[in-house]
C-alpha atoms as a PDB file:
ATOM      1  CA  UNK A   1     -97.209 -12.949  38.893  1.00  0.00           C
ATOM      2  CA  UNK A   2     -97.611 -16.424  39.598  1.00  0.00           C
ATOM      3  CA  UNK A   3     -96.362 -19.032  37.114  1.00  0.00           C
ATOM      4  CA  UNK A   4     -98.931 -21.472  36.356  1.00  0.00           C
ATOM      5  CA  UNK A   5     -95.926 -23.734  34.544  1.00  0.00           C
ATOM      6  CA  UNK A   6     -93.529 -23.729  37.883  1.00  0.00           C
ATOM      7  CA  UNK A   7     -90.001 -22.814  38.188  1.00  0.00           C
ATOM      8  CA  UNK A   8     -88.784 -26.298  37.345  1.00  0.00           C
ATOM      9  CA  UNK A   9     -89.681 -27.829  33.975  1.00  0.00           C
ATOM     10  CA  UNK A  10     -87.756 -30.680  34.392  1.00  0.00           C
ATOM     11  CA  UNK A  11     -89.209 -31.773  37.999  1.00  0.00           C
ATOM     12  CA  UNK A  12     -90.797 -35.185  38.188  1.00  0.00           C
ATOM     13  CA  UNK A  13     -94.182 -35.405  38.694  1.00  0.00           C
ATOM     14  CA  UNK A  14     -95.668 -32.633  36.304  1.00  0.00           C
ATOM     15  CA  UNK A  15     -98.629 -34.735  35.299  1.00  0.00           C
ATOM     16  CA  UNK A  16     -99.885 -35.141  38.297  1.00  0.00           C
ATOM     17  CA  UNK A  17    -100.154 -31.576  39.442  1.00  0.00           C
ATOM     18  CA  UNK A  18    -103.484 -29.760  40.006  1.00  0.00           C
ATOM     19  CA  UNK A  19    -105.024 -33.613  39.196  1.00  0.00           C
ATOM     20  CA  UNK A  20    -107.527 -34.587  41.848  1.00  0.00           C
ATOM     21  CA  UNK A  21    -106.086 -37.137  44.313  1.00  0.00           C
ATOM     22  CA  UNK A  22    -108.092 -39.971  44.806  1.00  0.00           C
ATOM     23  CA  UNK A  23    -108.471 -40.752  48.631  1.00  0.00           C
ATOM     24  CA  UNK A  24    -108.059 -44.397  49.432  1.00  0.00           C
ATOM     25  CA  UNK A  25    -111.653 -46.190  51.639  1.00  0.00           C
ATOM     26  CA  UNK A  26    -111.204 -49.189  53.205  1.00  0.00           C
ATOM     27  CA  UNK A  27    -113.716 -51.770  51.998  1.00  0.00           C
ATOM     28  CA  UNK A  28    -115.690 -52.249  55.315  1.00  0.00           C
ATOM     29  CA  UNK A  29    -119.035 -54.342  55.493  1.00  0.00           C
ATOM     30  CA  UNK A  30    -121.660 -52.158  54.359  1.00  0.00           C
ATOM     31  CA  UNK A  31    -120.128 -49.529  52.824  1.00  0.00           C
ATOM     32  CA  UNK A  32    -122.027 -48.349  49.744  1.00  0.00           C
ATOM     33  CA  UNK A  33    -120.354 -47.760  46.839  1.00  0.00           C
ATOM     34  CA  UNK A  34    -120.699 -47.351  43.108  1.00  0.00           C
ATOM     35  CA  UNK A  35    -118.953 -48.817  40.017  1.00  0.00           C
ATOM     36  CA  UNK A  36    -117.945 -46.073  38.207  1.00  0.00           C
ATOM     37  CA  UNK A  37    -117.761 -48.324  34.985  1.00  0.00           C
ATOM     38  CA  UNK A  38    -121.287 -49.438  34.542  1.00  0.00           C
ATOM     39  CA  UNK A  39    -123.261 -47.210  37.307  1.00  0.00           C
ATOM     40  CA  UNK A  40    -123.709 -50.512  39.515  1.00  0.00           C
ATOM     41  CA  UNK A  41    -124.551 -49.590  43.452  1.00  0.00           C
ATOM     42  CA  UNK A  42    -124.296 -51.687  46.413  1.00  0.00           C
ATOM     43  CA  UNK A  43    -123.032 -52.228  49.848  1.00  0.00           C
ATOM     44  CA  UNK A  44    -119.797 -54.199  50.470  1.00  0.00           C
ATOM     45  CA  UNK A  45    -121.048 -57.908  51.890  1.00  0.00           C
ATOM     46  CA  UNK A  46    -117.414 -59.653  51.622  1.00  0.00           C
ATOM     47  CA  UNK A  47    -113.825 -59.124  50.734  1.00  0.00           C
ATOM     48  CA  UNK A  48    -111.488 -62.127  49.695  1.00  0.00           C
ATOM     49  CA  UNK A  49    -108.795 -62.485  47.435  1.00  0.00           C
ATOM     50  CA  UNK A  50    -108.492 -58.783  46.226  1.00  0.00           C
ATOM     51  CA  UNK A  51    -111.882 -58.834  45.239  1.00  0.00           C
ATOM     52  CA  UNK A  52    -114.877 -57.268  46.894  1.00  0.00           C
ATOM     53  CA  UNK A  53    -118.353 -58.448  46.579  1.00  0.00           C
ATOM     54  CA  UNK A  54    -121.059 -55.664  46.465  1.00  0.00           C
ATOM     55  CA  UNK A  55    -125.234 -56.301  46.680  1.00  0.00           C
ATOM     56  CA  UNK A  56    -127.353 -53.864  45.564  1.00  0.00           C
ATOM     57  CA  UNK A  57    -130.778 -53.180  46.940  1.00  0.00           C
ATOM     58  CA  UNK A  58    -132.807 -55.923  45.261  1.00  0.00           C
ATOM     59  CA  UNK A  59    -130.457 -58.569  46.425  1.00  0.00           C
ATOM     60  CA  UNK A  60    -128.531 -58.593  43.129  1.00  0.00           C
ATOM     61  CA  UNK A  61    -124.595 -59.322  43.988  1.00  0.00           C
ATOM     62  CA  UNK A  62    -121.317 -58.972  42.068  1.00  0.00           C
ATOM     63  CA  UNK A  63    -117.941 -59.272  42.128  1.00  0.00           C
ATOM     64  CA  UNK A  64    -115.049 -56.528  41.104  1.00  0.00           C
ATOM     65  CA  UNK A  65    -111.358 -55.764  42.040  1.00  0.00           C
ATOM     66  CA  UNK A  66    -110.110 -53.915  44.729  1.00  0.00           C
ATOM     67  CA  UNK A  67    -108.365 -50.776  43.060  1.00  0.00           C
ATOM     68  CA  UNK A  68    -109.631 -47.556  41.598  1.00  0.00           C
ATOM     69  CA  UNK A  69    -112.802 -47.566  39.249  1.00  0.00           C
ATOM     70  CA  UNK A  70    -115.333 -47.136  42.213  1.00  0.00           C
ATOM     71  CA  UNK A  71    -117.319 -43.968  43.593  1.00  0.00           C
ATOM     72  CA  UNK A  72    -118.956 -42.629  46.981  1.00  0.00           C
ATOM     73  CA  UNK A  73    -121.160 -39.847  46.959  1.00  0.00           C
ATOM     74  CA  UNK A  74    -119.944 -39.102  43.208  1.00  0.00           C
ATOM     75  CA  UNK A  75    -116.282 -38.939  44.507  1.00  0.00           C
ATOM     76  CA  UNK A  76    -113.938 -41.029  42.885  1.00  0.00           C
ATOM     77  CA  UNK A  77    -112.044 -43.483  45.364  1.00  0.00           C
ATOM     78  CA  UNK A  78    -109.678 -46.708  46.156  1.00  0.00           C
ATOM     79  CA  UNK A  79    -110.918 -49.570  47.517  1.00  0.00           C
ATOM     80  CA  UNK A  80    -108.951 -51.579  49.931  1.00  0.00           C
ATOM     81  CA  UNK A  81    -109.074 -54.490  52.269  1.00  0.00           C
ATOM     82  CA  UNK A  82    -110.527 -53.996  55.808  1.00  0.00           C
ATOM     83  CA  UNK A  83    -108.704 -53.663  58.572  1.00  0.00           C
ATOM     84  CA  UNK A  84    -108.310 -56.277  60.848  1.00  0.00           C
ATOM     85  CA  UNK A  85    -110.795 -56.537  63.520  1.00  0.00           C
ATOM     86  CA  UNK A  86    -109.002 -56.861  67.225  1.00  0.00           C
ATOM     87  CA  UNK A  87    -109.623 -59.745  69.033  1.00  0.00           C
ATOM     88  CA  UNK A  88    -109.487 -58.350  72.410  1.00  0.00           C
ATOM     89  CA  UNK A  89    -111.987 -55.999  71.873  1.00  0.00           C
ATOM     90  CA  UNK A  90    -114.563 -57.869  70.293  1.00  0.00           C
ATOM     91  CA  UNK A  91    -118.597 -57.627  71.231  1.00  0.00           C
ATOM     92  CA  UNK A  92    -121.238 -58.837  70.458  1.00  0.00           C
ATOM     93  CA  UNK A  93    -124.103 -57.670  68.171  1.00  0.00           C
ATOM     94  CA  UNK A  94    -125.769 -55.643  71.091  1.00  0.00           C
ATOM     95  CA  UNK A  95    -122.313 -54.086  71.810  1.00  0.00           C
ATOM     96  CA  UNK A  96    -121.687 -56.051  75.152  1.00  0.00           C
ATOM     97  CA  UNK A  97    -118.261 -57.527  75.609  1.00  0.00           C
ATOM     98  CA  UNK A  98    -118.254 -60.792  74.288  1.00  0.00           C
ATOM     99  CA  UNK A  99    -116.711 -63.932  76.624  1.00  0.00           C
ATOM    100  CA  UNK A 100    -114.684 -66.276  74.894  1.00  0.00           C
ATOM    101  CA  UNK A 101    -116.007 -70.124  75.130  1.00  0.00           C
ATOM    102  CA  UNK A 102    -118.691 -69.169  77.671  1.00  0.00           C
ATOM    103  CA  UNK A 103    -121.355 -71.832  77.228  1.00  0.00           C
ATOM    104  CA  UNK A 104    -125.145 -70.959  77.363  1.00  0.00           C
ATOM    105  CA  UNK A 105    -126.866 -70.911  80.500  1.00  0.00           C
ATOM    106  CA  UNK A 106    -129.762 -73.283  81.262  1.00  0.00           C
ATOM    107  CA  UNK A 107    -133.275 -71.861  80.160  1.00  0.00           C
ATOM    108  CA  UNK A 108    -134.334 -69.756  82.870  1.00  0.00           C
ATOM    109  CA  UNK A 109    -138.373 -69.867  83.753  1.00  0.00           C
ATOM    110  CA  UNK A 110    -138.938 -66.222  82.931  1.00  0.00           C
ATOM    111  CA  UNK A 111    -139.419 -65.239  79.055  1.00  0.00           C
ATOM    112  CA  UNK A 112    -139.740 -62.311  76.539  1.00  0.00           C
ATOM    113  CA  UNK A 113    -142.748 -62.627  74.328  1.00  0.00           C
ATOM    114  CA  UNK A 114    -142.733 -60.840  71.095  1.00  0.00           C
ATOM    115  CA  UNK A 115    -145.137 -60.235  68.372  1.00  0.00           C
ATOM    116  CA  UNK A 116    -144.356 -62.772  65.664  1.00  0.00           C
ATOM    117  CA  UNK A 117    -141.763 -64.320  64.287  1.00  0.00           C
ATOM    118  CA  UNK A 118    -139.896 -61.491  62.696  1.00  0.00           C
ATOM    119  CA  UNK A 119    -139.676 -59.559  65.792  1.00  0.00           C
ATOM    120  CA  UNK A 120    -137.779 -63.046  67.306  1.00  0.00           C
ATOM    121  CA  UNK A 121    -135.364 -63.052  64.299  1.00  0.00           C
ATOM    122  CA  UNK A 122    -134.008 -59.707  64.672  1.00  0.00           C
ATOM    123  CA  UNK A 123    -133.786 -59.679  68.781  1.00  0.00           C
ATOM    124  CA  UNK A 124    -131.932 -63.298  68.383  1.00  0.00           C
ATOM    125  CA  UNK A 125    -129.737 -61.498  65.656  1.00  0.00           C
ATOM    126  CA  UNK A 126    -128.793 -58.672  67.916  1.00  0.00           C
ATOM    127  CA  UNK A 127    -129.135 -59.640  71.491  1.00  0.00           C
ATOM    128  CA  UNK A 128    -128.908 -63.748  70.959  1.00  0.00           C
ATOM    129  CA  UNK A 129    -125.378 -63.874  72.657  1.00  0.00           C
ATOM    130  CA  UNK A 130    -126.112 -62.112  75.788  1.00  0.00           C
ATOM    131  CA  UNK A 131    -130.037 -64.091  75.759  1.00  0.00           C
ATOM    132  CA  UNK A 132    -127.976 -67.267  75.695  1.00  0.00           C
ATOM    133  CA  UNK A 133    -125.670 -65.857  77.917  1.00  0.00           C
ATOM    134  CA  UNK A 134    -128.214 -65.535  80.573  1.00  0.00           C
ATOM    135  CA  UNK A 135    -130.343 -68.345  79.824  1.00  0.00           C
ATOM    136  CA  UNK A 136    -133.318 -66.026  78.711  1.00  0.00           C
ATOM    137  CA  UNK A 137    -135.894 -67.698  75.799  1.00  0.00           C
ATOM    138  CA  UNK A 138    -137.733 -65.203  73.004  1.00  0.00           C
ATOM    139  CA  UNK A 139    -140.815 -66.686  71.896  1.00  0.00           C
ATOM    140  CA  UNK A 140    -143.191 -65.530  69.630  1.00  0.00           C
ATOM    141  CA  UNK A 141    -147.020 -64.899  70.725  1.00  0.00           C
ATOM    142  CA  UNK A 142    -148.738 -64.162  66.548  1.00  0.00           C
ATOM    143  CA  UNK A 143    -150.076 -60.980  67.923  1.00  0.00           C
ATOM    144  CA  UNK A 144    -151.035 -59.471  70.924  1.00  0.00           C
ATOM    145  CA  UNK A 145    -154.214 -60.542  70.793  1.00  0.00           C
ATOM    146  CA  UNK A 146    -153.599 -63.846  72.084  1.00  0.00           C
ATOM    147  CA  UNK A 147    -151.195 -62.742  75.065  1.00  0.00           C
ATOM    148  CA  UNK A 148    -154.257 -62.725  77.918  1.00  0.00           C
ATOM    149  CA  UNK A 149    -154.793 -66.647  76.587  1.00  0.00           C
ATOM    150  CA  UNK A 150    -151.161 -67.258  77.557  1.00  0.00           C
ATOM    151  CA  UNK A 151    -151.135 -65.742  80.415  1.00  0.00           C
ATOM    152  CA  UNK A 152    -154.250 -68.032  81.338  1.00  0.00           C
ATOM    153  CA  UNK A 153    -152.672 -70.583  80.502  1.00  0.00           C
ATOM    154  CA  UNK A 154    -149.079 -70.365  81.904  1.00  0.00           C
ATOM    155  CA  UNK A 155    -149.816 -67.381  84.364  1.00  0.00           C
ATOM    156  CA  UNK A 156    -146.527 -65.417  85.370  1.00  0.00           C
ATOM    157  CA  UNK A 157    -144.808 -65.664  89.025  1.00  0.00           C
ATOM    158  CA  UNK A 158    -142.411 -63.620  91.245  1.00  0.00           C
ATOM    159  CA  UNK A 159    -140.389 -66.410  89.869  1.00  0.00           C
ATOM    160  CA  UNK A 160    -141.326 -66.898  86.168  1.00  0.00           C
ATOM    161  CA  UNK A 161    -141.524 -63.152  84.862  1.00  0.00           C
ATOM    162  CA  UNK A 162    -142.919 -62.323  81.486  1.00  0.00           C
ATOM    163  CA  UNK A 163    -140.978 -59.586  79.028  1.00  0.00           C
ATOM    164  CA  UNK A 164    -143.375 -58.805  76.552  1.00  0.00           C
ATOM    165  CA  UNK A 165    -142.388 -56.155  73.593  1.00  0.00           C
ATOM    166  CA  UNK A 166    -145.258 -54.546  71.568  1.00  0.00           C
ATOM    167  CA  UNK A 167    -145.072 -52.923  68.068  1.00  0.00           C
ATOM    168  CA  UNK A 168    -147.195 -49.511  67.592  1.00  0.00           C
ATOM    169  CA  UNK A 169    -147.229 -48.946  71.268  1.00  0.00           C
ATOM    170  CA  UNK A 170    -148.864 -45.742  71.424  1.00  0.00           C
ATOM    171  CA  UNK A 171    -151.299 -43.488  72.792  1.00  0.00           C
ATOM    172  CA  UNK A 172    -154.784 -44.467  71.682  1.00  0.00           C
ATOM    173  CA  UNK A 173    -153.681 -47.274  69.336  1.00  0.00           C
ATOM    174  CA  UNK A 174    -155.363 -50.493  70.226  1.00  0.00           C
ATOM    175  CA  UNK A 175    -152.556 -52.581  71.209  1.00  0.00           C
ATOM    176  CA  UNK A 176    -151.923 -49.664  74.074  1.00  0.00           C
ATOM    177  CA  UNK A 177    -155.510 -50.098  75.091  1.00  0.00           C
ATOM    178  CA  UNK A 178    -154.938 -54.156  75.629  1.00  0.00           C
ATOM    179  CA  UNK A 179    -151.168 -53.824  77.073  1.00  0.00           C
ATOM    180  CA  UNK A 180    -153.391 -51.155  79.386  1.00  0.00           C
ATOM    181  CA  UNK A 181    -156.068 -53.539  80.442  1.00  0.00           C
ATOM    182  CA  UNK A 182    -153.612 -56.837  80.667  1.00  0.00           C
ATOM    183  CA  UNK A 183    -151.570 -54.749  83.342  1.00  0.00           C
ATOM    184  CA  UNK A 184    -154.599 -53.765  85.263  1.00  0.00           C
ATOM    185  CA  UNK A 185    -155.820 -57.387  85.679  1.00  0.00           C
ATOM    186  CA  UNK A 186    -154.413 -60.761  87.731  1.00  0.00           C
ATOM    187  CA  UNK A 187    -151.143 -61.065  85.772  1.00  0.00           C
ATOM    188  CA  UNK A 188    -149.536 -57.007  85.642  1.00  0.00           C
ATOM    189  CA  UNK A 189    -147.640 -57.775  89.092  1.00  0.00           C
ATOM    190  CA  UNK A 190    -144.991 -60.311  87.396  1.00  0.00           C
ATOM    191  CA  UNK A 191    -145.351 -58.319  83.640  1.00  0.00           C
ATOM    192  CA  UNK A 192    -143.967 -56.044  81.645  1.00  0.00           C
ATOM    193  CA  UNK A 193    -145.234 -54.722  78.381  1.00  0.00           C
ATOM    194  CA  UNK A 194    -142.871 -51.973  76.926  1.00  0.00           C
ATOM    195  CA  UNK A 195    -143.082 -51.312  72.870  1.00  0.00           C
ATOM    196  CA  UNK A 196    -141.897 -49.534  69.893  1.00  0.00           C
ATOM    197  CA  UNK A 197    -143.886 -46.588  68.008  1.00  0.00           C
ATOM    198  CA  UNK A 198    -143.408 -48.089  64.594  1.00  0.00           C
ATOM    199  CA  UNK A 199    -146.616 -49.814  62.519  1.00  0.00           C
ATOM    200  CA  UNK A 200    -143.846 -52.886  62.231  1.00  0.00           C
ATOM    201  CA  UNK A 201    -140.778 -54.449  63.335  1.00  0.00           C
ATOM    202  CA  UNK A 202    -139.314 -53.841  59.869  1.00  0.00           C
ATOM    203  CA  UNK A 203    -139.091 -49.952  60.464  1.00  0.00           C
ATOM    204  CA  UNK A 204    -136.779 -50.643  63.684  1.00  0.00           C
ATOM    205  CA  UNK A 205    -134.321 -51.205  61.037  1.00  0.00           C
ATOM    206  CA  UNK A 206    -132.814 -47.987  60.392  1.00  0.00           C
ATOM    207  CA  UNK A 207    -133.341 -47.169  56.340  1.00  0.00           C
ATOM    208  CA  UNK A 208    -129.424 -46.241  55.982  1.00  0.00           C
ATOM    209  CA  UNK A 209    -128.795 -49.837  57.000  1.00  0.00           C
ATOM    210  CA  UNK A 210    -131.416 -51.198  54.295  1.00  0.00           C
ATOM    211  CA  UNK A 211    -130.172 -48.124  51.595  1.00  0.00           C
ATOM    212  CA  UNK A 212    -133.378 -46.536  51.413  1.00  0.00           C
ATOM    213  CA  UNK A 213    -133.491 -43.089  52.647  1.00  0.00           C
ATOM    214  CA  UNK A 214    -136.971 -43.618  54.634  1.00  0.00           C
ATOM    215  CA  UNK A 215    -140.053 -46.472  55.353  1.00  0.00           C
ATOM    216  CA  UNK A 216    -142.681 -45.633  52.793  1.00  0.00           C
ATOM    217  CA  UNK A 217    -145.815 -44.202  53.810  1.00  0.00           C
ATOM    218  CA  UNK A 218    -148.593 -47.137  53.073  1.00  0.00           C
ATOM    219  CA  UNK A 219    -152.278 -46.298  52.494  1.00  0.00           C
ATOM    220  CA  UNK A 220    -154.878 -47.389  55.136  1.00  0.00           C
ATOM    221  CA  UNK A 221    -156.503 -50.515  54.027  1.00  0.00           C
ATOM    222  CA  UNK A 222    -153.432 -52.172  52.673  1.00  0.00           C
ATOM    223  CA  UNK A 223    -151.695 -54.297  53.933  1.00  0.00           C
ATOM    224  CA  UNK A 224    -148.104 -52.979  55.470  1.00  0.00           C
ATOM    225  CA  UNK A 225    -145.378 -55.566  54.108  1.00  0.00           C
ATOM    226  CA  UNK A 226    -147.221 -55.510  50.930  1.00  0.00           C
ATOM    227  CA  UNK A 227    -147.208 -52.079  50.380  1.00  0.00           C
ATOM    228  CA  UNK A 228    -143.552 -51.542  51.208  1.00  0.00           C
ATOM    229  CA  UNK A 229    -142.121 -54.129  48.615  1.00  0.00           C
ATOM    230  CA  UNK A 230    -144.554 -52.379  46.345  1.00  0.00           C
ATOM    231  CA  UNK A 231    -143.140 -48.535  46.713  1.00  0.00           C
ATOM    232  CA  UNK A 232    -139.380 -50.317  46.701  1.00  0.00           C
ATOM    233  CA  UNK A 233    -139.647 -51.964  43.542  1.00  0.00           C
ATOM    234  CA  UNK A 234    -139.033 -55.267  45.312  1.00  0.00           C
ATOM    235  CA  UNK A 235    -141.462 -58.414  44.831  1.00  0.00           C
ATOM    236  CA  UNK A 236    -144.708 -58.305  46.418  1.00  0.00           C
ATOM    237  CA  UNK A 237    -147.406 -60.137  44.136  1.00  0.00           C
ATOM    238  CA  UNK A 238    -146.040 -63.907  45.195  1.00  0.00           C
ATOM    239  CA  UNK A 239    -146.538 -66.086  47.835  1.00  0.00           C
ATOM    240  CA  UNK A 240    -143.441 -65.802  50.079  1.00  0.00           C
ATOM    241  CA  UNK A 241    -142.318 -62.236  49.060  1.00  0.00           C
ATOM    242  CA  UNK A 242    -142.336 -60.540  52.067  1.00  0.00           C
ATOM    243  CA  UNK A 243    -141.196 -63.077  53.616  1.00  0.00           C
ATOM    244  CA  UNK A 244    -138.079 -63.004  51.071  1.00  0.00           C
ATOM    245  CA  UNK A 245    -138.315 -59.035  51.723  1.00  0.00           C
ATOM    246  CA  UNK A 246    -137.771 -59.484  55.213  1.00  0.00           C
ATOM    247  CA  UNK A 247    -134.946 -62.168  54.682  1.00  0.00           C
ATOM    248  CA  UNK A 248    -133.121 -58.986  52.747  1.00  0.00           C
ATOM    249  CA  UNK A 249    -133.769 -56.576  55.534  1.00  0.00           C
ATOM    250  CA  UNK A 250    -132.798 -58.517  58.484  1.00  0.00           C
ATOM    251  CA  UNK A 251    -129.149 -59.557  56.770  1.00  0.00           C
ATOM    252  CA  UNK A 252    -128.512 -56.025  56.395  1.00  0.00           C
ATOM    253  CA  UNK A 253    -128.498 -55.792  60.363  1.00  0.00           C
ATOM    254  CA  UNK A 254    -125.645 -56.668  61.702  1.00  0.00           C
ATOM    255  CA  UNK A 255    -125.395 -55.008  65.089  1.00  0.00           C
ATOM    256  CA  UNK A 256    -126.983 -52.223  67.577  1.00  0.00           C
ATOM    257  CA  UNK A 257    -126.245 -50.017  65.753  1.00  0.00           C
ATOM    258  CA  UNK A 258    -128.423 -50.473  62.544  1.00  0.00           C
ATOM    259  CA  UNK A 259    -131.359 -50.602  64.393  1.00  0.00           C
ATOM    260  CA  UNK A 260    -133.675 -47.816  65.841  1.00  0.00           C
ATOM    261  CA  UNK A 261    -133.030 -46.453  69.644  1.00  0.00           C
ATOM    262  CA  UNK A 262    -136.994 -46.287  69.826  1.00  0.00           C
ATOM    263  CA  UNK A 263    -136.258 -50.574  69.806  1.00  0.00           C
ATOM    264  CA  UNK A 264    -133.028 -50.954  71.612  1.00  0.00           C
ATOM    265  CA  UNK A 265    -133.792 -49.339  74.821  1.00  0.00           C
ATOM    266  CA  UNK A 266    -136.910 -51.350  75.280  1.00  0.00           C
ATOM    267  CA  UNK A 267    -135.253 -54.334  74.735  1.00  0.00           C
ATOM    268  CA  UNK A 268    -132.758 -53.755  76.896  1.00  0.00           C
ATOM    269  CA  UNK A 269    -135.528 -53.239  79.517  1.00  0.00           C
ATOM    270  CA  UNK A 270    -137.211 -56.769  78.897  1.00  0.00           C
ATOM    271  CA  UNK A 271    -133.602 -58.259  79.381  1.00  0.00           C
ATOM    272  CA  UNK A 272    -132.633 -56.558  82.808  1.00  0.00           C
ATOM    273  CA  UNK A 273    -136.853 -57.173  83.736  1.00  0.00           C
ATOM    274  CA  UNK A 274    -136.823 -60.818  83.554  1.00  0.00           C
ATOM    275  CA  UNK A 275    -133.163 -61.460  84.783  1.00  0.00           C
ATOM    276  CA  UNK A 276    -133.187 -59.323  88.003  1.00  0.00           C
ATOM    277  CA  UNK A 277    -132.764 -61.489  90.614  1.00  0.00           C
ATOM    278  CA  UNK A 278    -135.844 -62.508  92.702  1.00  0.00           C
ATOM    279  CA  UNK A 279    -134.117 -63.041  95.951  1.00  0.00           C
ATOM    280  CA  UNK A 280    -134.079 -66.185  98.404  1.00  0.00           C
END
C-alpha cells in the first residue's frame, strides 16, 4: 500500500508536496494576462524596473510587480522580465532583415495608392522600413471612387507604376466592378489593383492581436466603424471615436504577424509591382 505520508517525516520540503507548481512566463509584449487580485485583464505594453504595465481592452493601463499574483487562461503563473532581444537578428515589422544605418532611398516615381488614411497608417507601421528602404511613397486616394480622376490626372508609365490596394475586393462587390473596368481602359498596362476580402482595413488586424475573439457582424445600413465600437463597448457616440478606436487597434500591431495573410500577401505584391526594375 502506498503511503500517502512518505517514508521520511523529517525530509525538507513536506509542504510543498502534491502543491501545484506555478510555471514561471516571461513578460513579453502582448501577452495577456490577468491579476488574480482584483480580476484586472490586459496585455503586457512595457516592462521597467520590476514592474510590468498591462492595458486592458478599452485602453485602461496599470501598473503591478513582477512576481506571482497573476493568471493565464485561469492558471496561476510568475511573471518575469523579457528576454533580451538579439541584435543580430533583428527585422523589421514585415519580418525582412533589417540594415543597420541604411538611409532612405530617394522617392521613386512609382506609388501604392490605398484607400484612406487608415489603410496608410498600418502599411507604414508594418512595411515603412523596407518602403523607405526602397524609396517607395503610400498615399492615400479617400476611396476608390476617385482613383480614374488620378489616373487622369497623373496617368501611370512603364516608368511611374501605380500599386493600388482595395478593401472588399470581391466577386460582385462594386469596388471589383470599378478595379474591373479601370484595368480594361488606357491606364491597366502600368496598374495593379490587388485587394483584401474584408468590409475594412480594421479587420486585417487579426482579433487575437486586438483581444477580441472575432470582428462583429454590423447590420446593413449602419455605418461599419460605428457599429464595431458599439458591439465592443468602446466609444462610438462622439466626434473623433473611431478615430480614437482605430488609434487603439493600430498600436496593438506591432509586426506581420498580427495582421491577416488575406492583407500581407497583397501587399507584398504592390511592393515587388512597383519596384521591379523597368530596364534601360
Amino acid at each position: 500500500m502506498d503511503d500517502m505520508y512518505g517514508t521520511d517525516v523529517l525530509a525538507t520540503g513536506w509542504r510543498q508536496r502534491g502543491a501545484k507548481k506555478v510555471r514561471d512566463v516571461a513578460a513579453e509584449r502582448d501577452l495577456v494576462v490577468e491579476v488574480a487580485g482584483d480580476g484586472f485583464c490586459g496585455a503586457v505594453t512595457r516592462v521597467q524596473g520590476g514592474h510590468v504595465e498591462l492595458e486592458d481592452r478599452v485602453g485602461r493601463r496599470r501598473v503591478f510587480p513582477l512576481g506571482g499574483g497573476f493568471m493565464i487562461d485561469g492558471e496561476p503563473v510568475r511573471l518575469g522580465p523579457p528576454a533580451p532581444t538579439a541584435q543580430a537578428t533583428r527585422r523589421t515589422a514585415s519580418g525582412s532583415f533589417a540594415v543597420a544605418d541604411q538611409r532612405a532611398r530617394v522617392a521613386r516615381p512609382s506609388r501604392i495608392l490605398v484607400e484612406g488614411k487608415h489603410d496608410a497608417e498600418l502599411v507604414e507601421k508594418v512595411w515603412g522600413a523596407d518602403l523607405r528602404a526602397e524609396g517607395v511613397v503610400v498615399e492615400f486616394l479617400e476611396g476608390i471612387d476617385r482613383l480614374d480622376e488620378m489616373l487622369a490626372a497623373e496617368p501611370p508609365t512603364a516608368a511611374r507604376r501605380y500599386g493600388v490596394l482595395v478593401d472588399h475586393l470581391v466577386a460582385g462587390s462594386k469596388e471589383t466592378r470599378m478595379a474591373e473596368a479601370t484595368l480594361r481602359g488606357p491606364h491597366g498596362r502600368h496598374l495593379k489593383i490587388v485587394g483584401h476580402p474584408f468590409i475594412d482595413v480594421w479587420q486585417c488586424v487579426k482579433p487575437q492581436a486586438v483581444g477580441i475573439r472575432q470582428w462583429p457582424e454590423v447590420p446593413r445600413g449602419v455605418d461599419w466603424k460605428t457599429g464595431v465600437c458599439k458591439a465592443l463597448g468602446w466609444p462610438y457616440q462622439e466626434q473623433g471615436d473611431t478615430g480614437r478606436a482605430w488609434q487603439y487597434i493600430l498600436g496593438k500591431v506591432h509586426t506581420y504577424r498580427d495582421l491577416e495573410p488575406a492583407l500581407l500577401g497583397r501587399v507584398e505584391e504592390l511592393i515587388d509591382f512597383v519596384t521591379e526594375p523597368t530596364g534601360p
